[in-house]
N, C-alpha and C. Protein backbone atom coordinates (compact mmCIF):
# COMPACT_ATOMS: atom_id res chain seq x y z
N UNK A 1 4.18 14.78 11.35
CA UNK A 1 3.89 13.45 10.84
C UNK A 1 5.17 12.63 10.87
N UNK A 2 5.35 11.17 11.36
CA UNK A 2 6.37 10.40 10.89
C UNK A 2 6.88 9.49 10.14
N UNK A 3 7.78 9.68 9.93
CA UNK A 3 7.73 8.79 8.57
C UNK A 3 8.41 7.41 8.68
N UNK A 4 7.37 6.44 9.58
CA UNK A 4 7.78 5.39 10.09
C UNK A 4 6.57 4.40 9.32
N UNK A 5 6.81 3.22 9.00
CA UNK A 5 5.88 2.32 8.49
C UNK A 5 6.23 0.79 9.16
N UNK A 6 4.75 0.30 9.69
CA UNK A 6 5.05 -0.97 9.86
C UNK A 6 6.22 -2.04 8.86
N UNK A 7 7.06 -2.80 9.45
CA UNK A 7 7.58 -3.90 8.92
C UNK A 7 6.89 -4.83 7.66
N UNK A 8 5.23 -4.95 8.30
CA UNK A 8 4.23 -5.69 7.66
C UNK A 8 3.90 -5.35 6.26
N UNK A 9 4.37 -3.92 5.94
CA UNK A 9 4.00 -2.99 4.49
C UNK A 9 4.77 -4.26 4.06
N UNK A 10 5.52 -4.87 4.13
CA UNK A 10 6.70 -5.06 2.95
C UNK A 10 6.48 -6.84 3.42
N UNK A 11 5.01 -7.11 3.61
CA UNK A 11 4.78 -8.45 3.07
C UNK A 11 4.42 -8.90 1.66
N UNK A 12 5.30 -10.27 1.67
CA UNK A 12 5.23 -11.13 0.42
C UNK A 12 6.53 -10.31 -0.04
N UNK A 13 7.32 -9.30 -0.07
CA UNK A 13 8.10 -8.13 -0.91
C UNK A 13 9.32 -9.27 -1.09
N UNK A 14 9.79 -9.92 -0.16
CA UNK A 14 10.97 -11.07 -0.53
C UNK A 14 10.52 -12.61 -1.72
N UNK A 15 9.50 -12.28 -1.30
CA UNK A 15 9.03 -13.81 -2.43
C UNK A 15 8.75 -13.51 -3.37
N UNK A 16 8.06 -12.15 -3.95
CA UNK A 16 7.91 -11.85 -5.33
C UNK A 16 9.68 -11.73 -5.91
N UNK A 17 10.20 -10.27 -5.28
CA UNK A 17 11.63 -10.06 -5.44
C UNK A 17 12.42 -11.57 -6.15
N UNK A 18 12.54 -12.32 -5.78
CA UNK A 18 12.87 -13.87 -5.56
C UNK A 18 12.30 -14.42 -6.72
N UNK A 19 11.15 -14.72 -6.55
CA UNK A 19 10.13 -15.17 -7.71
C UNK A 19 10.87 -14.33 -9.53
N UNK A 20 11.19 -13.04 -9.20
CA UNK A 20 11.55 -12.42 -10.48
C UNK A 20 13.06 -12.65 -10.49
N UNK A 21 13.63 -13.56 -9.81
CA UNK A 21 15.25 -13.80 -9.83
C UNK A 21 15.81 -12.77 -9.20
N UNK A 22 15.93 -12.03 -7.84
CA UNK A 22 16.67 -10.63 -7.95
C UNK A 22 16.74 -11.09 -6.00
N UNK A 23 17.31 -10.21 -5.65
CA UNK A 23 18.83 -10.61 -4.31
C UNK A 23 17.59 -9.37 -3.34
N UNK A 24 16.27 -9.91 -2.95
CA UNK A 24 15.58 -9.03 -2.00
C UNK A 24 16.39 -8.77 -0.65
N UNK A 25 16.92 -9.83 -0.26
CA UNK A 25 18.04 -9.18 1.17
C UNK A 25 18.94 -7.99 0.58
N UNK A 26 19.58 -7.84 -0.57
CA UNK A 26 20.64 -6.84 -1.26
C UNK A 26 19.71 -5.64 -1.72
N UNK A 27 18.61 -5.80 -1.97
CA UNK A 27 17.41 -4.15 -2.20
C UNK A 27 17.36 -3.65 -1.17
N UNK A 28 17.16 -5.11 0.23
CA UNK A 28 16.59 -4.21 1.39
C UNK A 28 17.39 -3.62 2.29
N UNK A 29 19.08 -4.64 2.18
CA UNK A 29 19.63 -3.65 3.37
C UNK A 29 20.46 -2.36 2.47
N UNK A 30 20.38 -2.32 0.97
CA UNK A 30 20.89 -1.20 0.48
C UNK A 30 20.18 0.38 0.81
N UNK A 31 18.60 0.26 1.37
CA UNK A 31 17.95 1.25 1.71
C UNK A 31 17.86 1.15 3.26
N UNK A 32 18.84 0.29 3.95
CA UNK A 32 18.93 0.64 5.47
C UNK A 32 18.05 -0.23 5.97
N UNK A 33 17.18 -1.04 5.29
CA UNK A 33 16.23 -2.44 5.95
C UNK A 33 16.34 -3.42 5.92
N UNK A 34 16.67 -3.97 7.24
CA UNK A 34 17.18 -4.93 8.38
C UNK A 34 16.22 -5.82 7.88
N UNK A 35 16.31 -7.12 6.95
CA UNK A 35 15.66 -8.02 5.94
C UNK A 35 14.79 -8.81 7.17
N UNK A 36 15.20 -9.22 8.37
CA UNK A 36 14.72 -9.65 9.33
C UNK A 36 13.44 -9.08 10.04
N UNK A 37 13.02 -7.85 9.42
CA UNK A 37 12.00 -6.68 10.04
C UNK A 37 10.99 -7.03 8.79
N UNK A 38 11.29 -7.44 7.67
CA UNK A 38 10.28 -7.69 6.82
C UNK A 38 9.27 -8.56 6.90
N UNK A 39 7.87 -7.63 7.11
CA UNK A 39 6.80 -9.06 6.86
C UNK A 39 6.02 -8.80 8.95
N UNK A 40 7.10 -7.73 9.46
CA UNK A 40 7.12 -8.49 11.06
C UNK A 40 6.00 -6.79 11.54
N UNK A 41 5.10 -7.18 12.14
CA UNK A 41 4.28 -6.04 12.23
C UNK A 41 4.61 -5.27 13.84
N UNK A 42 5.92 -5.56 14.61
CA UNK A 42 6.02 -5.23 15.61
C UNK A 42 7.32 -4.03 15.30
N UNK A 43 7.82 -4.11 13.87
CA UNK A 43 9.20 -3.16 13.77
C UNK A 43 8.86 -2.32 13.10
N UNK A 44 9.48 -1.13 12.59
CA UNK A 44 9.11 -0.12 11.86
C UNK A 44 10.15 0.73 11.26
N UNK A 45 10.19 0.03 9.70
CA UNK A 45 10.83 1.05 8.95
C UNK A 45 10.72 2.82 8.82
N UNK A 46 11.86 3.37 8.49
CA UNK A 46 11.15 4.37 7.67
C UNK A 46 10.36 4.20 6.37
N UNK A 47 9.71 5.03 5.97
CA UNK A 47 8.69 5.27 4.82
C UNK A 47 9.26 5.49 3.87
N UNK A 48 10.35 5.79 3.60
CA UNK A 48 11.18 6.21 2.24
C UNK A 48 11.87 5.23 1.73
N UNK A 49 12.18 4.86 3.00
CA UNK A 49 13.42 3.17 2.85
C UNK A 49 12.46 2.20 1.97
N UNK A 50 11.04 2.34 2.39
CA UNK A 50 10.32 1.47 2.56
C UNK A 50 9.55 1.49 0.65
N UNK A 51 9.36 2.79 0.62
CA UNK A 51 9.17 3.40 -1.43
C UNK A 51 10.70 2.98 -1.90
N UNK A 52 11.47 3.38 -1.30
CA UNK A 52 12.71 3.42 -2.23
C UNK A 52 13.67 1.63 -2.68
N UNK A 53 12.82 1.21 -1.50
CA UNK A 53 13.44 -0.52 -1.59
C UNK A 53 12.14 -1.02 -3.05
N UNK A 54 10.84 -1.16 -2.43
CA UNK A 54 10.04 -0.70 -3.51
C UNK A 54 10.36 -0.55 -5.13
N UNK A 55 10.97 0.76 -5.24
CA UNK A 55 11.85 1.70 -6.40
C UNK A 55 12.16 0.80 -7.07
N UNK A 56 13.29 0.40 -6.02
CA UNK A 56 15.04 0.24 -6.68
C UNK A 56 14.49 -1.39 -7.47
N UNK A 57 13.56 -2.04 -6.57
CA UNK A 57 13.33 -3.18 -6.98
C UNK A 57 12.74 -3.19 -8.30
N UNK A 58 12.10 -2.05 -8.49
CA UNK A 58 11.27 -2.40 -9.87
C UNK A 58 11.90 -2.01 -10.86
N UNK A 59 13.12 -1.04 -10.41
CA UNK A 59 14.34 -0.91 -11.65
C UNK A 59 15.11 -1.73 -12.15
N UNK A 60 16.18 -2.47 -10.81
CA UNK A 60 16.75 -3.53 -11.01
C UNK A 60 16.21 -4.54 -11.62
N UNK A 61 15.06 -4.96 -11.05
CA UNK A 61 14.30 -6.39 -12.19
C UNK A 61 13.60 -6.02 -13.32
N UNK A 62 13.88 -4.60 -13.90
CA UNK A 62 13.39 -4.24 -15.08
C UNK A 62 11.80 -4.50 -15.01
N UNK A 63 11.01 -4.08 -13.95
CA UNK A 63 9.27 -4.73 -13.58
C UNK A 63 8.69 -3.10 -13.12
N UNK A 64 8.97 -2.36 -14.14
CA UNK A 64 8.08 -0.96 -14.20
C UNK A 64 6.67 -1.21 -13.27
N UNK A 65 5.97 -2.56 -13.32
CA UNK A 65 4.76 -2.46 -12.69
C UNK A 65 5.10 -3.47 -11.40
N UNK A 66 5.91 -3.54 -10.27
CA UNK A 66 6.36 -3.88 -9.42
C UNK A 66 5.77 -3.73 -7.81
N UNK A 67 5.18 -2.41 -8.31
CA UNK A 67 4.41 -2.09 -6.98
C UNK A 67 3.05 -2.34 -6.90
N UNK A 68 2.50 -2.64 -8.30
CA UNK A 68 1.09 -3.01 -9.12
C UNK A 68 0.67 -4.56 -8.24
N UNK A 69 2.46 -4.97 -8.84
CA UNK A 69 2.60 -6.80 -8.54
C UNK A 69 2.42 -7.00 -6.74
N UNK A 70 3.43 -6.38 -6.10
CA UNK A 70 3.49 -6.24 -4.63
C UNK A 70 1.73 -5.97 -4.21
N UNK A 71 1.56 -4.95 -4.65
CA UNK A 71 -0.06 -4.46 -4.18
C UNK A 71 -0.76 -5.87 -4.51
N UNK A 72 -0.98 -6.14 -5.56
CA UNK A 72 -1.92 -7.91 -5.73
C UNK A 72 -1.18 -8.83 -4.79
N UNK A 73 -0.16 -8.95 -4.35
CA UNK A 73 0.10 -9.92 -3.37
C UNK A 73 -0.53 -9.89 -2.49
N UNK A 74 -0.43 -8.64 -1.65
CA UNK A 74 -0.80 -8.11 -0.52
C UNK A 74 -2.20 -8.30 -0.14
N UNK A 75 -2.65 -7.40 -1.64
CA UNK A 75 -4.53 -7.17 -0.83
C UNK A 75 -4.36 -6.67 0.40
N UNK A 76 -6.09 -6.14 1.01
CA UNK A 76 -6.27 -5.84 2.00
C UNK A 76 -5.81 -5.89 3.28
N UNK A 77 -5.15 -7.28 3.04
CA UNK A 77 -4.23 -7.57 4.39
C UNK A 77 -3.39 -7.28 4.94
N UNK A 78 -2.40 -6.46 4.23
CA UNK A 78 -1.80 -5.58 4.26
C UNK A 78 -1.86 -4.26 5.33
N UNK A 79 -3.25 -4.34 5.33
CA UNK A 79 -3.50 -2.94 5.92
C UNK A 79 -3.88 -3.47 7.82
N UNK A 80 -3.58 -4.76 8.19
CA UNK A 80 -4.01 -5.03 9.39
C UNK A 80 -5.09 -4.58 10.01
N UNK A 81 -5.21 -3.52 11.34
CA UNK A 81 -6.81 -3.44 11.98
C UNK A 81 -7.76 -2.79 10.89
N UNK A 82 -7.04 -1.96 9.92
CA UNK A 82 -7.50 -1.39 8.96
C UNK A 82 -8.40 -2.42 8.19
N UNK A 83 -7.81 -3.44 7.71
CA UNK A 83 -8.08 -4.51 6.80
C UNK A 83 -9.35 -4.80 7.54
N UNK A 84 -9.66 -4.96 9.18
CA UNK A 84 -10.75 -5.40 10.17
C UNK A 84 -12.01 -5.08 10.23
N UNK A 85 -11.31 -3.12 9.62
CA UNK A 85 -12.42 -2.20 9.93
C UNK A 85 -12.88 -2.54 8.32
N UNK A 86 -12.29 -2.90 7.41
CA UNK A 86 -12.87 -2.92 6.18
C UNK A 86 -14.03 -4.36 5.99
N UNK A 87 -13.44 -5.43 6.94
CA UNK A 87 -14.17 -6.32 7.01
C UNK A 87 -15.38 -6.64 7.57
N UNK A 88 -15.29 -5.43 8.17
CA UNK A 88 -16.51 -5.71 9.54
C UNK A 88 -17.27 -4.56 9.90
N UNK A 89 -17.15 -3.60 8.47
CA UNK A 89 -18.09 -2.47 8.53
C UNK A 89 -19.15 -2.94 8.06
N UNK A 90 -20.71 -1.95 9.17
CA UNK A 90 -21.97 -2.63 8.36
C UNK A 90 -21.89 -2.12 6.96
N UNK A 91 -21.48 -0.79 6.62
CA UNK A 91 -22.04 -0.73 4.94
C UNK A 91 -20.66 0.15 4.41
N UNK A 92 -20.81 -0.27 3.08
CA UNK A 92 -19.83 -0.06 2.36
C UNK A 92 -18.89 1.37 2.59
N UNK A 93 -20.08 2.54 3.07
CA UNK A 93 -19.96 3.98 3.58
C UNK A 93 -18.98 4.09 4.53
N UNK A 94 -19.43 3.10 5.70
CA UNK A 94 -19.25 3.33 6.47
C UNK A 94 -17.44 2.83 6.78
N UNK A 95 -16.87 1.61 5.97
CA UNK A 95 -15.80 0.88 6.21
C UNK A 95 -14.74 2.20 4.89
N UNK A 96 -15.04 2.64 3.66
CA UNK A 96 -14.52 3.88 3.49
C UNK A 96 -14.38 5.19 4.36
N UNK A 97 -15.01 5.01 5.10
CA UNK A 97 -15.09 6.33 5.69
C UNK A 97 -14.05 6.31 6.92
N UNK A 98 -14.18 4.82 7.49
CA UNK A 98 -12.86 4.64 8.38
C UNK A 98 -11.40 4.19 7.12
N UNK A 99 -11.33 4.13 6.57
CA UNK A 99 -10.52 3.89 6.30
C UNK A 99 -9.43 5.28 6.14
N UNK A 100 -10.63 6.18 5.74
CA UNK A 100 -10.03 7.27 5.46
C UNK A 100 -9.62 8.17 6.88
N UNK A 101 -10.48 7.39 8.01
CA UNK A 101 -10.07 8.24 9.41
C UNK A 101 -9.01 7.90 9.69
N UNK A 102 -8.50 6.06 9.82
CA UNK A 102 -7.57 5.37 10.56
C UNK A 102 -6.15 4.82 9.71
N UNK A 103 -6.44 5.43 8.19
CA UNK A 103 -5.31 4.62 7.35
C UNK A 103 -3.96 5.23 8.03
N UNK A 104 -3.97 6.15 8.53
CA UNK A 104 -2.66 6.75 9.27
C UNK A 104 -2.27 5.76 10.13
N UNK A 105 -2.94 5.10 10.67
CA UNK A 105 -2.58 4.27 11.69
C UNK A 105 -1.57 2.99 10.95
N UNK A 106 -1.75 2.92 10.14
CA UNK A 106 -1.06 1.68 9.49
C UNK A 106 0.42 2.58 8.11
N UNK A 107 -0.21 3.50 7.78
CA UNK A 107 0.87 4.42 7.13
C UNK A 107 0.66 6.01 7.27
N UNK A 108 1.16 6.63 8.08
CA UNK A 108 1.28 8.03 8.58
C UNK A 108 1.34 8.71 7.12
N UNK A 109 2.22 8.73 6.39
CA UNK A 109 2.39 9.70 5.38
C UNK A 109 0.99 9.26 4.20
N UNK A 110 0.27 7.93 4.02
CA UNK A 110 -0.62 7.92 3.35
C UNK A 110 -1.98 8.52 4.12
N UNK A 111 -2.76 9.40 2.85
CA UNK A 111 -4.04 10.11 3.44
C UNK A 111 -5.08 9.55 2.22
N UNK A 112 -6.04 8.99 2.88
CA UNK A 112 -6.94 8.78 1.60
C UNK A 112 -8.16 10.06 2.35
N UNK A 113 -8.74 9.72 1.34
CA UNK A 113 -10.13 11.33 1.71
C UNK A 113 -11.35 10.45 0.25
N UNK A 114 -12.56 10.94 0.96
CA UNK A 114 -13.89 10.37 0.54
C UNK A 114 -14.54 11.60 0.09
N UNK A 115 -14.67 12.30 -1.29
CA UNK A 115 -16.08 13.49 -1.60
C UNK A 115 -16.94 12.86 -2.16
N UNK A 116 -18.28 12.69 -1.14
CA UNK A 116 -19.42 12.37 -1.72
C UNK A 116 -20.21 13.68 -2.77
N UNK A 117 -20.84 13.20 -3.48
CA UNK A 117 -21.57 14.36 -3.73
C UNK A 117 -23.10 14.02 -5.29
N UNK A 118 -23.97 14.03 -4.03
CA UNK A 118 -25.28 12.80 -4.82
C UNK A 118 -25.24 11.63 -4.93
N UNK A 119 -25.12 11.14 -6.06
CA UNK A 119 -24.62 9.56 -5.97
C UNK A 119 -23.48 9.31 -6.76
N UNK A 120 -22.33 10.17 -6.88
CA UNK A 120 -21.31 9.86 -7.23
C UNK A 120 -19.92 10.17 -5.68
N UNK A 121 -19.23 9.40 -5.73
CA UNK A 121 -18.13 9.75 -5.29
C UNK A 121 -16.56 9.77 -5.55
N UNK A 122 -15.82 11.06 -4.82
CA UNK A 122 -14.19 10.63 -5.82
C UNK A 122 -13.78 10.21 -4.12
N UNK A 123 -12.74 9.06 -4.45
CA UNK A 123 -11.74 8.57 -3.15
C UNK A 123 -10.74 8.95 -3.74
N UNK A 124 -10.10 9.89 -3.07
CA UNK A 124 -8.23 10.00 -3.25
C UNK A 124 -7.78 9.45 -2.34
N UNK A 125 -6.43 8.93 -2.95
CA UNK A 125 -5.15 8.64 -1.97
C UNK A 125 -3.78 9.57 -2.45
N UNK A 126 -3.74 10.05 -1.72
CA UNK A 126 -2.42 10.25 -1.61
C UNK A 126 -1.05 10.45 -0.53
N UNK A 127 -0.01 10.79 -0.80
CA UNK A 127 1.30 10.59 0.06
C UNK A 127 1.44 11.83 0.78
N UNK A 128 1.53 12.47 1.68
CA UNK A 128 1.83 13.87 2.39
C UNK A 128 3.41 14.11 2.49
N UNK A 129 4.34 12.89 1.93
CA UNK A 129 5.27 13.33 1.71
C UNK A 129 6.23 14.22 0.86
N UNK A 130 6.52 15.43 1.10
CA UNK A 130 6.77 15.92 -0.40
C UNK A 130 7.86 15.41 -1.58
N UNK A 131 8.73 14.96 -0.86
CA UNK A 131 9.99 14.11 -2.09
C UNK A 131 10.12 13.10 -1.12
N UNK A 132 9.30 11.79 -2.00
CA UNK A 132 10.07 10.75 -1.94
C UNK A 132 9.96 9.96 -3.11
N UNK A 133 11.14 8.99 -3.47
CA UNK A 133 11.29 8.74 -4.61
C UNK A 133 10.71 7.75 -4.72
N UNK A 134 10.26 7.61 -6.55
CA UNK A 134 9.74 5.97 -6.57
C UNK A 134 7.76 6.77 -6.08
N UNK A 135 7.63 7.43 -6.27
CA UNK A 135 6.37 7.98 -5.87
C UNK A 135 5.37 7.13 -6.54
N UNK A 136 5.59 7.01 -7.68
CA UNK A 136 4.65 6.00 -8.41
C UNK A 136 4.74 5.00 -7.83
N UNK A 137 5.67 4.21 -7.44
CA UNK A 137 5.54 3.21 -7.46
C UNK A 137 4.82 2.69 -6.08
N UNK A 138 4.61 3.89 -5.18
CA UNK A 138 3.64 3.89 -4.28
C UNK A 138 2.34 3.91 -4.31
N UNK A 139 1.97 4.64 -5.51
CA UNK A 139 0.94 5.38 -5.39
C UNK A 139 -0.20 4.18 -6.41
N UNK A 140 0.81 3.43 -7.16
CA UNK A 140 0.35 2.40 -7.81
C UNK A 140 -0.27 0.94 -6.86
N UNK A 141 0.80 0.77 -5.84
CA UNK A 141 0.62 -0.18 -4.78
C UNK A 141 -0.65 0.16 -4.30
N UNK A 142 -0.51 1.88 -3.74
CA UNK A 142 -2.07 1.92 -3.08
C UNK A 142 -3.42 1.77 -3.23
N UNK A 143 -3.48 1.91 -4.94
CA UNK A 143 -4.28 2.26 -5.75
C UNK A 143 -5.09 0.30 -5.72
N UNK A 144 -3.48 -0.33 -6.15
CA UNK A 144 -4.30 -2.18 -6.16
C UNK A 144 -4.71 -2.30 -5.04
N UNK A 145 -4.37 -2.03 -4.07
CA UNK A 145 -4.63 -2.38 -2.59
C UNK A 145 -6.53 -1.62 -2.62
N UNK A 146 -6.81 -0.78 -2.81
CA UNK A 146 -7.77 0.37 -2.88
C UNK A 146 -8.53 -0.48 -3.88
N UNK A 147 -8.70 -0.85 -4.46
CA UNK A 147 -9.19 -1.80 -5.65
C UNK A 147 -9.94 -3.05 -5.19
N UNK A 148 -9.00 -3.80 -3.90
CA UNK A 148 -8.80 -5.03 -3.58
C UNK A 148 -9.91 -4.49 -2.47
N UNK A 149 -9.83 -3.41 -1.71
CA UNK A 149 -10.68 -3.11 -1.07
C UNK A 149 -12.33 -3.00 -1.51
N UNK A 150 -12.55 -1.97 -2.99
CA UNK A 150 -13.52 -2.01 -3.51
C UNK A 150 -14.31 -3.15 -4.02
N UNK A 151 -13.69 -3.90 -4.13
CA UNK A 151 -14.23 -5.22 -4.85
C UNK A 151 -14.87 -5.54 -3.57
N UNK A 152 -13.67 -5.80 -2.56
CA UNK A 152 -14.47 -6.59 -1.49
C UNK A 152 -15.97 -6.45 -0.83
N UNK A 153 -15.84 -4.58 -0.63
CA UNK A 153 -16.80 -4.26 -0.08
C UNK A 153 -18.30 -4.09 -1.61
N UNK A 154 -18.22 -3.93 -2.59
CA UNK A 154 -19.02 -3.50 -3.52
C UNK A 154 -18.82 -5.01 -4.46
N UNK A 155 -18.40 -5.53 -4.28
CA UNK A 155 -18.61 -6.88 -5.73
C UNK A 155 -17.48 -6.87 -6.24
N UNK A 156 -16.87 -8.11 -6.83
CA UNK A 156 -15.77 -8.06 -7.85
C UNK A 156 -16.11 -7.60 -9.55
N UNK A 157 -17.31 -7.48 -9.56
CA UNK A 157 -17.70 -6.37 -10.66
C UNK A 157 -17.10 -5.14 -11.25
N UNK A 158 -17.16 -4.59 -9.72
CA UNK A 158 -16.54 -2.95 -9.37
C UNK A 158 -15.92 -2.92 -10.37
N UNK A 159 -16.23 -1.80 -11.04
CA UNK A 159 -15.49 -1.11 -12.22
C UNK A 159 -15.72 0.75 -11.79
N UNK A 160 -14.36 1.78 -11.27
CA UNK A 160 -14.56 2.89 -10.98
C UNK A 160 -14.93 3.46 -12.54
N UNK A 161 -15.28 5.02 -12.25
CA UNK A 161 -15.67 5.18 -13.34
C UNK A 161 -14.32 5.68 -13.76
N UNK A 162 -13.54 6.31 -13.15
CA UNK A 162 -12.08 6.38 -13.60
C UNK A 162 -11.17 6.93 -12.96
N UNK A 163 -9.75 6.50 -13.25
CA UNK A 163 -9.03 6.36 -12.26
C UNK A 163 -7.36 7.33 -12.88
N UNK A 164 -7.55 8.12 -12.22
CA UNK A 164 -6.34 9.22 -12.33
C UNK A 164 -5.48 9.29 -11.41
């Protein structure tokens, strides 16, 4: 697996950063990212650089829920052809079910997985990375993003039955 992530993960990441008073060019090239690659869906960070800029940001601006905030920026869009297949599946089944085939395509180390079973189902996401830091603060991003998805496809109603 590699641990490369589109540029595009880390849209809106300079205007919030900014928005909370804090030096997003000084987060990003302290984790090795070239501030100019941000936002740009043709370059590709690593994946750690990419949690750990993430991290550092939600330490430095004292914003524990940072990746919560980033994830609501983002939404679905975020996820590019992914975002397509979510838009333009006939049924709700069917645009989870790719998501869970093709999310590699947009982040290698993220795996989501679908257990149906009657009429309940659990969606996990998680990271296949084993240490990388700032894990939450990934796993939180994915989760709004995953949210932003559910609503879309099921109603802004959507309420899971619960979320671990």
């Amino acid at each position: 697996m590699t641990d490369l992530i589109r540029g595009s993960s880390l849209l809106h990441f300079k205007e919030l950063v900014s928005s909370m008073g804090g030096d997003a060019d000084a987060i990003l090239r302290a984790q090795g990212i070239d501030p100019s690659m941000v936002g740009e869906y043709e370059f590709l960070i690593p994946y750690t650089s990419y949690a750990a800029a993430i991290g550092e940001a939600a330490v430095i601006l004292k914003r524990p829920d940072f990746g919560l905030r980033l994830g609501t920026e983002q939404g679905i869009s975020v996820l590019g052809p992914v975002a397509v297949l979510i838009r333009h599946s006939e049924t709700a089944a069917c645009a989870i079910q790719g998501v869970c085939r093709f999310l590699y395509c947009c982040a290698p180390p993220d795996v989501a997985a679908l257990e149906r079973s009657g009429r309940s189902a659990i969606f996990t996401l998680s990271i296949a990375l084993r240490q990388i830091a700032y894990r939450e603060q990934m796993v939180e991003k994915g989760l709004v993003i995953a949210m932003d998805a559910f609503r879309f496809l099921l109603g802004e109603d959507f309420v899971p039955a619960r979320i671990t």
